[in-house]
Protein backbone atom coordinates (compact mmCIF):
# COMPACT_ATOMS: atom_id res chain seq x y z
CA UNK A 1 -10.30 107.99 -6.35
CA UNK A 2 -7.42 107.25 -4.28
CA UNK A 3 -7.08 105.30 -1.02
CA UNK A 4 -5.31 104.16 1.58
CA UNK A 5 -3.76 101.07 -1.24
CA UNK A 6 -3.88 102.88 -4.20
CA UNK A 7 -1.88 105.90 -5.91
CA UNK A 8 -2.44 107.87 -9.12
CA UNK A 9 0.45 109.46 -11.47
CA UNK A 10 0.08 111.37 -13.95
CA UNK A 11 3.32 110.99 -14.71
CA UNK A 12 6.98 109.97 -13.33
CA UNK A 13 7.92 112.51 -10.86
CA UNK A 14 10.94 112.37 -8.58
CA UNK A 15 8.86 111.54 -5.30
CA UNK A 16 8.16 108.15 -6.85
CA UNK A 17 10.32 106.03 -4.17
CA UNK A 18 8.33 108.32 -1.07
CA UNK A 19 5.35 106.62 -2.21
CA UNK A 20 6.94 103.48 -2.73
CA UNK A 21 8.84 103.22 0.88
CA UNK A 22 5.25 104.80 2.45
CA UNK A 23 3.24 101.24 1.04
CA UNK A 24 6.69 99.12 1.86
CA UNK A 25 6.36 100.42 5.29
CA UNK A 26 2.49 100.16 5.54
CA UNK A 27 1.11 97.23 6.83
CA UNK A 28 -1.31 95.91 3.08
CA UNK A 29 0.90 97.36 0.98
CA UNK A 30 -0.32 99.45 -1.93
CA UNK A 31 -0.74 99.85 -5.82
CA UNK A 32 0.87 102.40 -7.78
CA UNK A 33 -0.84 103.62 -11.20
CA UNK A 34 1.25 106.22 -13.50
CA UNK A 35 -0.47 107.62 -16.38
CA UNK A 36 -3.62 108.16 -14.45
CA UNK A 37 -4.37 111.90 -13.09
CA UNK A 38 -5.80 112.32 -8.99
CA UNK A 39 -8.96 112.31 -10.53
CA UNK A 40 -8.81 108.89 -12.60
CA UNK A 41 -8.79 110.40 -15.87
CA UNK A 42 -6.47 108.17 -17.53
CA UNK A 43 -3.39 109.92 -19.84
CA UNK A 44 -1.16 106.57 -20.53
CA UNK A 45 2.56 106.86 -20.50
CA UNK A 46 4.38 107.16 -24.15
CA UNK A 47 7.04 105.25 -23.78
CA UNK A 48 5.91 102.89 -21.31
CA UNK A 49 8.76 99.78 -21.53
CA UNK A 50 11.70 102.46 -21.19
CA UNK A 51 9.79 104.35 -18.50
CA UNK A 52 9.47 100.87 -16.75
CA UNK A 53 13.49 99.97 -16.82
CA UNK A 54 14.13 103.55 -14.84
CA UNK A 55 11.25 102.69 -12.53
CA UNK A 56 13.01 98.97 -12.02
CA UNK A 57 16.61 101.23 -11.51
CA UNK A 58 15.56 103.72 -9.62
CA UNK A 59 13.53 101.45 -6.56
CA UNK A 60 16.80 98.79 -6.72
CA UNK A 61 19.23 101.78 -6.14
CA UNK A 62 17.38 104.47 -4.06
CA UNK A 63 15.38 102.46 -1.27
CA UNK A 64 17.19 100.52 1.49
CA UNK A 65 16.69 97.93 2.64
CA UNK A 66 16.61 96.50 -0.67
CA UNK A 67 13.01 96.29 -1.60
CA UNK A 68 13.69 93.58 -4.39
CA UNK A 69 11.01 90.47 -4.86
CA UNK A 70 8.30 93.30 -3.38
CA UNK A 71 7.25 95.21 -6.14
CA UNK A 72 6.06 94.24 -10.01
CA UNK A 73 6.20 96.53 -12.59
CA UNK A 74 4.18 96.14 -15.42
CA UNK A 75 2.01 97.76 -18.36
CA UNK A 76 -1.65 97.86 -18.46
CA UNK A 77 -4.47 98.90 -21.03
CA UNK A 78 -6.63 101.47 -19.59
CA UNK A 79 -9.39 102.89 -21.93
CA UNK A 80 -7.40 102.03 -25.13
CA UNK A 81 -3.92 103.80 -23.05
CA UNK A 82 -1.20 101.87 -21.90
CA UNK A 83 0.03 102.94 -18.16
CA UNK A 84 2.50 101.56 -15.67
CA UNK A 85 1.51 99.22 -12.83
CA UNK A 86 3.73 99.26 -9.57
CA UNK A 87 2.52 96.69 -7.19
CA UNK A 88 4.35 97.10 -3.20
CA UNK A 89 4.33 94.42 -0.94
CA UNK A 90 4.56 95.34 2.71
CA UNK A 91 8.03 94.54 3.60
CA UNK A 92 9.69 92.26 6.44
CA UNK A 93 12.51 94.64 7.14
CA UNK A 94 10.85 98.03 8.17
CA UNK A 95 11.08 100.65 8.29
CA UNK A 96 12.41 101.21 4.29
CA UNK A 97 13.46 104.52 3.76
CA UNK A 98 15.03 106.47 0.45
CA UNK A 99 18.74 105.46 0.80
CA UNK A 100 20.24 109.40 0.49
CA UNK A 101 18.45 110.54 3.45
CA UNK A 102 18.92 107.37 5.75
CA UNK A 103 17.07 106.15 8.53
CA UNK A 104 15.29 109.54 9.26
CA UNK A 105 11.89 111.56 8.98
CA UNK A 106 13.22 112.62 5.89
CA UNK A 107 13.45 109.55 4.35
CA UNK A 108 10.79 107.42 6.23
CA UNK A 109 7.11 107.54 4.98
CA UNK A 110 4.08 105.65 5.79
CA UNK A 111 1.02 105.48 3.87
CA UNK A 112 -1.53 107.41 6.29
CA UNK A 113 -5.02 107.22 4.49
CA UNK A 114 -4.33 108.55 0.65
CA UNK A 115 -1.60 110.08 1.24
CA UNK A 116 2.27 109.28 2.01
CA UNK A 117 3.09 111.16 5.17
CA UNK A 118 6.62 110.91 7.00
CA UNK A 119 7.46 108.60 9.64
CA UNK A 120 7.74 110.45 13.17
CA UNK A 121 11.36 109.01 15.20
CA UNK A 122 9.20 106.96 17.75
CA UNK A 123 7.85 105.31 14.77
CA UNK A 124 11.12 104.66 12.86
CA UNK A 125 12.36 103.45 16.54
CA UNK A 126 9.32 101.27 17.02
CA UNK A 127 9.22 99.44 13.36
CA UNK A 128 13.23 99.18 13.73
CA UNK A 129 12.68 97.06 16.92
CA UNK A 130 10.02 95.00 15.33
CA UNK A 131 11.86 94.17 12.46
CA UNK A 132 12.27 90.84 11.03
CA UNK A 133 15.71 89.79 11.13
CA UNK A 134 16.07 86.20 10.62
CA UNK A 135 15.49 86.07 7.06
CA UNK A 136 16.65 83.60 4.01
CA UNK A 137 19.03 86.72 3.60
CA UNK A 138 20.68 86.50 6.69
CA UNK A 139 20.91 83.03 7.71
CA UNK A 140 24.22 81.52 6.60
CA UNK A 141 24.11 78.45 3.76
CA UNK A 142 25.18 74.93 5.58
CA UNK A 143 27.04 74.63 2.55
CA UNK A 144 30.22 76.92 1.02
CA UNK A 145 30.98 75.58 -2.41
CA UNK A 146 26.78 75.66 -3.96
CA UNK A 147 26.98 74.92 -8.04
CA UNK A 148 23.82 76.87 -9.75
CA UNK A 149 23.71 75.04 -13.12
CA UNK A 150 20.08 74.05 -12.68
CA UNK A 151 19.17 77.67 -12.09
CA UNK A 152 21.18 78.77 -15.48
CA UNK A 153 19.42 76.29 -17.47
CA UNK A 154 15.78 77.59 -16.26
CA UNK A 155 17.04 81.46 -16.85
CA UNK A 156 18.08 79.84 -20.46
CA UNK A 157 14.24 78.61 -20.59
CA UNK A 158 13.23 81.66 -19.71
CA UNK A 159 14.81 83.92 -22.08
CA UNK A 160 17.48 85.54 -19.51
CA UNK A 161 20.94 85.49 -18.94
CA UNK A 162 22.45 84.49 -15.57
CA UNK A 163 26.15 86.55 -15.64
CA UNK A 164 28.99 86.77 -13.68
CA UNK A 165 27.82 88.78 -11.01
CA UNK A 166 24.32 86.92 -10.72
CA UNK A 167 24.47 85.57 -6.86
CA UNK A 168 25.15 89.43 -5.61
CA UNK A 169 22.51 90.58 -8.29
CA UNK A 170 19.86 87.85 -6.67
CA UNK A 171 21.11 88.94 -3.42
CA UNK A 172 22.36 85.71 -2.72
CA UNK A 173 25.63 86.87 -0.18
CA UNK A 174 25.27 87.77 3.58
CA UNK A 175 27.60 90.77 4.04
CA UNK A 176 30.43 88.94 5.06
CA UNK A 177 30.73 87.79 1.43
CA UNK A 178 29.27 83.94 2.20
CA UNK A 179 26.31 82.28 0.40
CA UNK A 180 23.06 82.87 2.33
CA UNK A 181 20.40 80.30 2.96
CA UNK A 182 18.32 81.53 -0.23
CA UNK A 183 21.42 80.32 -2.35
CA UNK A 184 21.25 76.99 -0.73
CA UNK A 185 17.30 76.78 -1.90
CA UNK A 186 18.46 77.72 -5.17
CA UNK A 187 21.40 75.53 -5.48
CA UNK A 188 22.01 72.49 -7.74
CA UNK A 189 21.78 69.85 -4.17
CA UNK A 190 20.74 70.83 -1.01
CA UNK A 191 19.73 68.73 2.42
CA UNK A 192 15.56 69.32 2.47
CA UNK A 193 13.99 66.04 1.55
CA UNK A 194 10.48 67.26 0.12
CA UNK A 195 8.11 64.39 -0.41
CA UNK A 196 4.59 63.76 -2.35
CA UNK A 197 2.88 60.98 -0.07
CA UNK A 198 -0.26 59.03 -0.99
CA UNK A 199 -2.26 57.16 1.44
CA UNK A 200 -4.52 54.29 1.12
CA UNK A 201 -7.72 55.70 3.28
CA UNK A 202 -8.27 58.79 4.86
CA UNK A 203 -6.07 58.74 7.71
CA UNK A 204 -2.03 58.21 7.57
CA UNK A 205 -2.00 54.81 8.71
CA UNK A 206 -1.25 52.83 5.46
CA UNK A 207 1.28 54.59 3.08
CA UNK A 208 0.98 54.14 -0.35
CA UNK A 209 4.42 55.65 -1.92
CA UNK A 210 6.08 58.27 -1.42
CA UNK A 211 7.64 60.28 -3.98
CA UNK A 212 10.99 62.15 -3.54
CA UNK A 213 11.19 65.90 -4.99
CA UNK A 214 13.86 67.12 -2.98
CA UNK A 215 17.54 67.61 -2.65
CA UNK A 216 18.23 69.50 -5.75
CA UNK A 217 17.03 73.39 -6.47
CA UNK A 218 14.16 74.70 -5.32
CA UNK A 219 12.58 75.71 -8.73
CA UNK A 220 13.17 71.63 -9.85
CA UNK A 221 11.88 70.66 -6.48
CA UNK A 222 8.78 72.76 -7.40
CA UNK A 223 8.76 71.73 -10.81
CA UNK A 224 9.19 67.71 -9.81
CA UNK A 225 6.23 68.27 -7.15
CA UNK A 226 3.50 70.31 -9.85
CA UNK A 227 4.54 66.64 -11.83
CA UNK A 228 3.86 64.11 -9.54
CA UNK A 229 0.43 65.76 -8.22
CA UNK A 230 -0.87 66.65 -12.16
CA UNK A 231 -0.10 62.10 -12.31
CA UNK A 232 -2.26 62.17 -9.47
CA UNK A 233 -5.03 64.53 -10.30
CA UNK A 234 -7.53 62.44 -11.97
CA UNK A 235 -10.01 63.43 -14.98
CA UNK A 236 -13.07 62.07 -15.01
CA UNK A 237 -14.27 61.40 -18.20
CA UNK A 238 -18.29 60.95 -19.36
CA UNK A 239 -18.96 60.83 -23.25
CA UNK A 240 -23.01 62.10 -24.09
CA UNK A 241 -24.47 61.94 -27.44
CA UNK A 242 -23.69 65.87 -27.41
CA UNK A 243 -20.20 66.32 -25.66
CA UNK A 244 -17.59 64.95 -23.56
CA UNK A 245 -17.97 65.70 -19.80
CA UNK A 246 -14.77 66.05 -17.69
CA UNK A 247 -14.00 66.39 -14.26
CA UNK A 248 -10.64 66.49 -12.50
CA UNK A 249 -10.42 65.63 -8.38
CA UNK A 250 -8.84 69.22 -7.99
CA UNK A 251 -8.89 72.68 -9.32
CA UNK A 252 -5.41 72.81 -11.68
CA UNK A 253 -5.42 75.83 -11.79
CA UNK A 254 -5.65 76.18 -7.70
CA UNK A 255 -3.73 73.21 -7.14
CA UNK A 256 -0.56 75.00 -9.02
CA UNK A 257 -1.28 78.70 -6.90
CA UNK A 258 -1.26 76.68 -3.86
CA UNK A 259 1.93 74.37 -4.19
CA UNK A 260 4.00 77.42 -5.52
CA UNK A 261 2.34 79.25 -2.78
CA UNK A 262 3.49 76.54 0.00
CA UNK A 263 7.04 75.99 -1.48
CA UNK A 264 8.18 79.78 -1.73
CA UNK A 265 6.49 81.54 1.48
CA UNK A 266 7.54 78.34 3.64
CA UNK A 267 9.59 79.08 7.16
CA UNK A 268 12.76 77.21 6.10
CA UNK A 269 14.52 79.07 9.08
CA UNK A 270 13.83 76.19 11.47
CA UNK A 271 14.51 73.51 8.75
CA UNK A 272 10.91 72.94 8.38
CA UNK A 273 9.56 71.84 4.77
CA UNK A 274 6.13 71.96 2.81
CA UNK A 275 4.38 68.44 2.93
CA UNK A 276 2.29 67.41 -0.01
CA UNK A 277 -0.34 64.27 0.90
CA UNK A 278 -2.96 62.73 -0.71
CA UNK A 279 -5.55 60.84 0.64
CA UNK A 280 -8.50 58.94 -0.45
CA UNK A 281 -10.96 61.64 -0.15
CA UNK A 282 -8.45 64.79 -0.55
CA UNK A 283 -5.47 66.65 -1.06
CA UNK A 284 -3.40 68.39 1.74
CA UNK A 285 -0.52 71.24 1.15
CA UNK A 286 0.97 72.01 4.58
CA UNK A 287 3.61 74.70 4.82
CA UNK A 288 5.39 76.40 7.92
CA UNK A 289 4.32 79.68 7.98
CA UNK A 290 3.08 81.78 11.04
CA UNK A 291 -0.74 83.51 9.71
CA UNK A 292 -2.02 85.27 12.73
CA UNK A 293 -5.78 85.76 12.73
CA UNK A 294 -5.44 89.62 12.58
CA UNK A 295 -3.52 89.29 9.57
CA UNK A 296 -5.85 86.39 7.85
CA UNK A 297 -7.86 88.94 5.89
CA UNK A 298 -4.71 90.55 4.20
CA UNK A 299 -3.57 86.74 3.75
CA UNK A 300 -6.46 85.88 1.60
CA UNK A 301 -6.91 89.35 -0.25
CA UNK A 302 -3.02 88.80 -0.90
CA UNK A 303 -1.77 91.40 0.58
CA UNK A 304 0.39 89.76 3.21
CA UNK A 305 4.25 90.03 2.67
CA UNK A 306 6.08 88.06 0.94
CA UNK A 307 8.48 85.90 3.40
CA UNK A 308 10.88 84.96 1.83
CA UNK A 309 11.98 88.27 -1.10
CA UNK A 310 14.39 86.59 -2.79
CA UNK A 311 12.54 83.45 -3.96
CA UNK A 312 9.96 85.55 -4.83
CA UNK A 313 12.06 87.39 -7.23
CA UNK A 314 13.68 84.47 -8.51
CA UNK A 315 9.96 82.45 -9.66
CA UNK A 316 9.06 86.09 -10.84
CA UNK A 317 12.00 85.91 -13.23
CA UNK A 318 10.81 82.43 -14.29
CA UNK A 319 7.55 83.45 -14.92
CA UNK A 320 6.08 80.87 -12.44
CA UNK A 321 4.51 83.69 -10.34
CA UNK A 322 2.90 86.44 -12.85
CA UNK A 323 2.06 89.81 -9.84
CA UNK A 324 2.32 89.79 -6.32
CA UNK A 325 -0.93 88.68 -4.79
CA UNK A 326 -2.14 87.20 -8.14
CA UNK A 327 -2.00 83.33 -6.40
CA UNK A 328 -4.58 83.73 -4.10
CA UNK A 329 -7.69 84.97 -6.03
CA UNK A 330 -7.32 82.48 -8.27
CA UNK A 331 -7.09 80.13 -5.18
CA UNK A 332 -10.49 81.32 -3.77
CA UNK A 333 -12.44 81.50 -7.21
CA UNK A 334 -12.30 77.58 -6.94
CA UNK A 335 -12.32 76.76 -3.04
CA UNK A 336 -13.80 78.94 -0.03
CA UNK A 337 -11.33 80.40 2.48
CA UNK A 338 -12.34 77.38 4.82
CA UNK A 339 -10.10 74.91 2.93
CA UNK A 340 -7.25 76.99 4.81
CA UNK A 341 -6.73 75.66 8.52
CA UNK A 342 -4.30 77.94 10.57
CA UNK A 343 -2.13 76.85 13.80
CA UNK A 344 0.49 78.58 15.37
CA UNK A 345 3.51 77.07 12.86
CA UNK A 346 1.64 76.10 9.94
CA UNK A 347 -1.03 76.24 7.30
CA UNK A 348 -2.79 73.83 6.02
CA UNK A 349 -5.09 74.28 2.85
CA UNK A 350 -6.94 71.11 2.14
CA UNK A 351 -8.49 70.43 -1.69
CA UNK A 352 -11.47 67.70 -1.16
CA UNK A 353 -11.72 65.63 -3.59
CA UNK A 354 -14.20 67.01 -6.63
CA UNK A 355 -17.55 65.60 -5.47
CA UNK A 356 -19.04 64.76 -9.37
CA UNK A 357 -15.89 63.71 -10.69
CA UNK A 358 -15.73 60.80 -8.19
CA UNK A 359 -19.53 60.09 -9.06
CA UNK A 360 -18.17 60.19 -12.41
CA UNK A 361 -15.74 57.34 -11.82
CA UNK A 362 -18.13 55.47 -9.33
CA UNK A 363 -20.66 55.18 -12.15
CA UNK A 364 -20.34 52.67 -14.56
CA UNK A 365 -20.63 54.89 -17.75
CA UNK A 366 -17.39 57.11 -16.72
CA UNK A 367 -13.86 56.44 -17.83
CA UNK A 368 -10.64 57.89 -16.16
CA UNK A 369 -7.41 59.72 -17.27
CA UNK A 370 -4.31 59.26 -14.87
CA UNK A 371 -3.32 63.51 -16.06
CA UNK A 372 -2.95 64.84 -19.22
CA UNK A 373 -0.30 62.64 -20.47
CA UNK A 374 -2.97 60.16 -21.55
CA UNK A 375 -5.14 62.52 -23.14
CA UNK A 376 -2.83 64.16 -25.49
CA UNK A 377 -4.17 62.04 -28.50
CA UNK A 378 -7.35 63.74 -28.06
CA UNK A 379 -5.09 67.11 -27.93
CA UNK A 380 -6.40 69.08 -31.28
CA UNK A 381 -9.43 70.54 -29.64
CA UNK A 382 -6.83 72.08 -27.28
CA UNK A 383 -4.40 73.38 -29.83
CA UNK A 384 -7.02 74.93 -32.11
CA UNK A 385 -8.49 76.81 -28.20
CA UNK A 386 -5.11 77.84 -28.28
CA UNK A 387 -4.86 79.12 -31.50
CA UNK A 388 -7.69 81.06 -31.18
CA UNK A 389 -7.04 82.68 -27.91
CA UNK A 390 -3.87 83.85 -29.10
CA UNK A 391 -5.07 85.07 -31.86
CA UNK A 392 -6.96 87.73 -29.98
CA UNK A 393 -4.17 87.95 -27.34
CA UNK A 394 -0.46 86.70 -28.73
CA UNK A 395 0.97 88.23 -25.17
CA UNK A 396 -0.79 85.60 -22.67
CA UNK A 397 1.24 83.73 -20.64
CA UNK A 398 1.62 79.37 -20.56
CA UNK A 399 -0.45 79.91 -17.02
CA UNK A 400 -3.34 82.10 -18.72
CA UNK A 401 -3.59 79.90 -21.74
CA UNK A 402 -3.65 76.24 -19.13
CA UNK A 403 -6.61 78.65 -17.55
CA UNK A 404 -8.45 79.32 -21.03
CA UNK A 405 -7.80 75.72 -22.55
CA UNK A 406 -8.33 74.22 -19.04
CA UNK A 407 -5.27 71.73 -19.29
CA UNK A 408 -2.33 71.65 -17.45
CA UNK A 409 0.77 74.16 -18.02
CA UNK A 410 2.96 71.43 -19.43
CA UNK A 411 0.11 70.36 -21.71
CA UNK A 412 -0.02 74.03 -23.36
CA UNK A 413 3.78 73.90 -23.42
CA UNK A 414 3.68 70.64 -25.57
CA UNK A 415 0.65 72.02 -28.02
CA UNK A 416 2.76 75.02 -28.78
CA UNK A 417 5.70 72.84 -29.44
CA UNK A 418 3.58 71.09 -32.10
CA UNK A 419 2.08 74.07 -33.30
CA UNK A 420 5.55 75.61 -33.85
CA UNK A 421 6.62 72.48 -35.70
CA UNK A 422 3.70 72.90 -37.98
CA UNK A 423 3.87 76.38 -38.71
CA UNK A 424 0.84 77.44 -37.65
CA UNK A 425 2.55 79.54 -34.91
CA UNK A 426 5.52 81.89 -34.42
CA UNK A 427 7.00 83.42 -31.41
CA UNK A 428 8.24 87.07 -32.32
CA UNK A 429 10.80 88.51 -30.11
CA UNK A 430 12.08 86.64 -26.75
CA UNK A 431 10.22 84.79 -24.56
CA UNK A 432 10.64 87.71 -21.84
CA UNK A 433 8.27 90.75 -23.58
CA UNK A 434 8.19 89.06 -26.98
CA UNK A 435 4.64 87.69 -28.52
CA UNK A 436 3.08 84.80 -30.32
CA UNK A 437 1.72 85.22 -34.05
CA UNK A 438 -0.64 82.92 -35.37
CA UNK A 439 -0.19 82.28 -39.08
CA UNK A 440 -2.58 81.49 -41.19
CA UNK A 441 -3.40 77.94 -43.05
């Protein structure tokens, strides 16, 4: 059945970017299903990755402001029938409307319980004068002359090709024709100094180090920050007659959601940057961000709007975010919505530290790894879970396997190296929309 979030198409029809604007413009956003009928009967789509490229055109083109880094597209199995996906995020910059009728009640829609209805003039006038205009998109870069060969080397890594006209393509140019303040982020060097602290107690009194990530692209910073926090995260380690027992201070699989999380929906408008400490007893993640309490629920059911568009693009290219919304569930399946503290500039989530693996190293009987560097000699079990999983599935991602293996990211990437090297995998096609085939012994 539909609802207020959620559309069915039976097929591609020409009204597709009404119902698009209607969820950009509406404040949860909304979901998008083709191949399914009004009543859920599901049909599937024949030629799903072609019918996927026009849907990718035809938003870029048709629907201003430029709804880029708010919607996913993406195929689906559905009762043995593959359909299309099209997950909106409410936008910053309503209202959105469909570019050849403008600004009007023609081209304005909202989504009014299940169905898209048209915007009335007070309500285009009302949305215009609310809209969000400081943006990474409009602020100007500090800096003129930025250099992007970090961000051509991870596009390599990921199987794309950065060309000439990349920076418009990424929206990285106010209209003037100068670098905005996303190209800055994205840059080789920047000026945000983003640090990994560690403290001796519980308070901030006595400093331990203090790791720099910053100054260079965004993605590295990211990257350099998911490093130095894995080194940090502990396994607990307690051998049985009958198994291993292991235990790691935080959720990996959390900890990743919730730095990406901090780094690419953080307020860098006032030159504000995420802050990544550790204590004694826990982990805190503090970003700039403004989460009113009216808008808390969408925040943790992920439907809250993405701040800053273009990054979000950018680590969807790079496959370090998979769907919009995706971070956050897997976020609360490990900690309760009370490890989030809200103020009026910033949230905080806080990761305490996992009560039985420090019980594990307290006792006598339990032995530690500093992260999974020091555990890859005990690294077949892994490989051979690996194996095996994509065996059944040779399309999951490095971020799905790190959940199934329960390992880090990096850790998977390494096995399949190996793996590769041995023979006893393959990767068919490229690494954007290919697969991996397991061959046999």
């Amino acid at each position: 059945m539909e609802t207020n979030r959620l559309e069915y198409k039976r097929e591609l029809t020409e009204d597709l970017e009404k119902e698009v604007v209607a969820f950009l413009n509406y404040h949860d956003g909304g979901v998008i299903q083709i191949g399914v009928s009004n009543d859920g009967a599901v049909f599937g789509v024949p030629n799903a990755d072609k019918t996927m490229l026009v849907i990718k055109d035809r938003l870029r083109n048709n629907i201003a402001p430029s709804c880029m880094g708010l919607f996913d597209v993406y195929p689906e199995i559905v009762a043995e029938k593959q359909i299309i996906i099209i997950n909106v995020a409410s936008g910053s910059e309503k209202p959105y409307y469909i570019r050849r009728y403008g600004m009007s009640d023609r081209g304005c829609y909202i989504r009014i319980g299940s169905a898209s209805e048209p915007m009335t003039i007070r309500m285009i006038e009302d949305a215009f004068a609310r809209r969000q205009r400081v943006t990474l998109g409009t602020l100007r870069s500090p800096r003129r002359d930025l250099p992007f060969e970090q961000l051509r080397i991870y596009y390599d890594e990921a199987g794309l090709t950065l060309g000439d006209k990349f920076a418009a393509n990424l929206e990285l140019f106010l209209e003037s024709g100068e670098y905005n303040y996303a190209a800055y982020l994205l840059a080789d060097r920047n000026g945000n100094s983003v640090q990994v602290a560690k403290y001796a107690g519980t308070d901030r009194i006595d400093l331990l180090k203090s790791e720099e990530c910053g100054y260079c692209s965004i993605i590295k910073t990211c990257k350099r920050v998911l490093d130095a926090l894995d080194a940090e995260n502990i396994t607990a380690m307690r051998i049985t007659g009958k198994s291993r027992i292991t235990r790691r201070l935080w959720n990996h699989v959390a900890l990743r959601e919730a730095v990406i999380n901090a780094i690419v929906h953080n307020d860098y408008s006032e030159d504000l940057v995420p802050k990544f400490e550790i204590f004694s007893d826990r982990l805190e993640i503090t970003s700039a961000a403004a989460i009113h309490k009216e808008e808390q629920d969408t925040f943790f059911d992920g439907f809250s709007s993405p701040r800053n568009k273009i990054l979000m693009r950018v680590f969807k290219d790079l496959d370090m975010v998979e769907h919009l919304g995706s971070g956050m569930p897997r976020i609360l399946a490990a900690y309760p919505r009370e490890a989030y503290i809200f103020s009026v500039k910033f949230v905080r989530m806080v990761l305490l530290n996992d009560a039985e693996a420090v019980a594990m190293l307290k006792s006598g009987n339990a032995g530690s790894m500093g992260s999974e560097k020091t555990s890859e000699k005990t690294s077949e079990k892994t490989s051979e879970k690996i194996l095996t999983a994509l065996a059944k599935d040779g399309r999951l991602t490095i971020a799905q396997l790190a959940e199934i293996t329960d390992v880090t990211g990096r850790s998977v990437e390494r096995n399949i190296k190996r793996l590769q090297e041995d023979g006893r995998l393959m990767r068919v096609g490229p690494d954007k929309g290919g697969y991996w085939q397991v061959n046999g012994e």
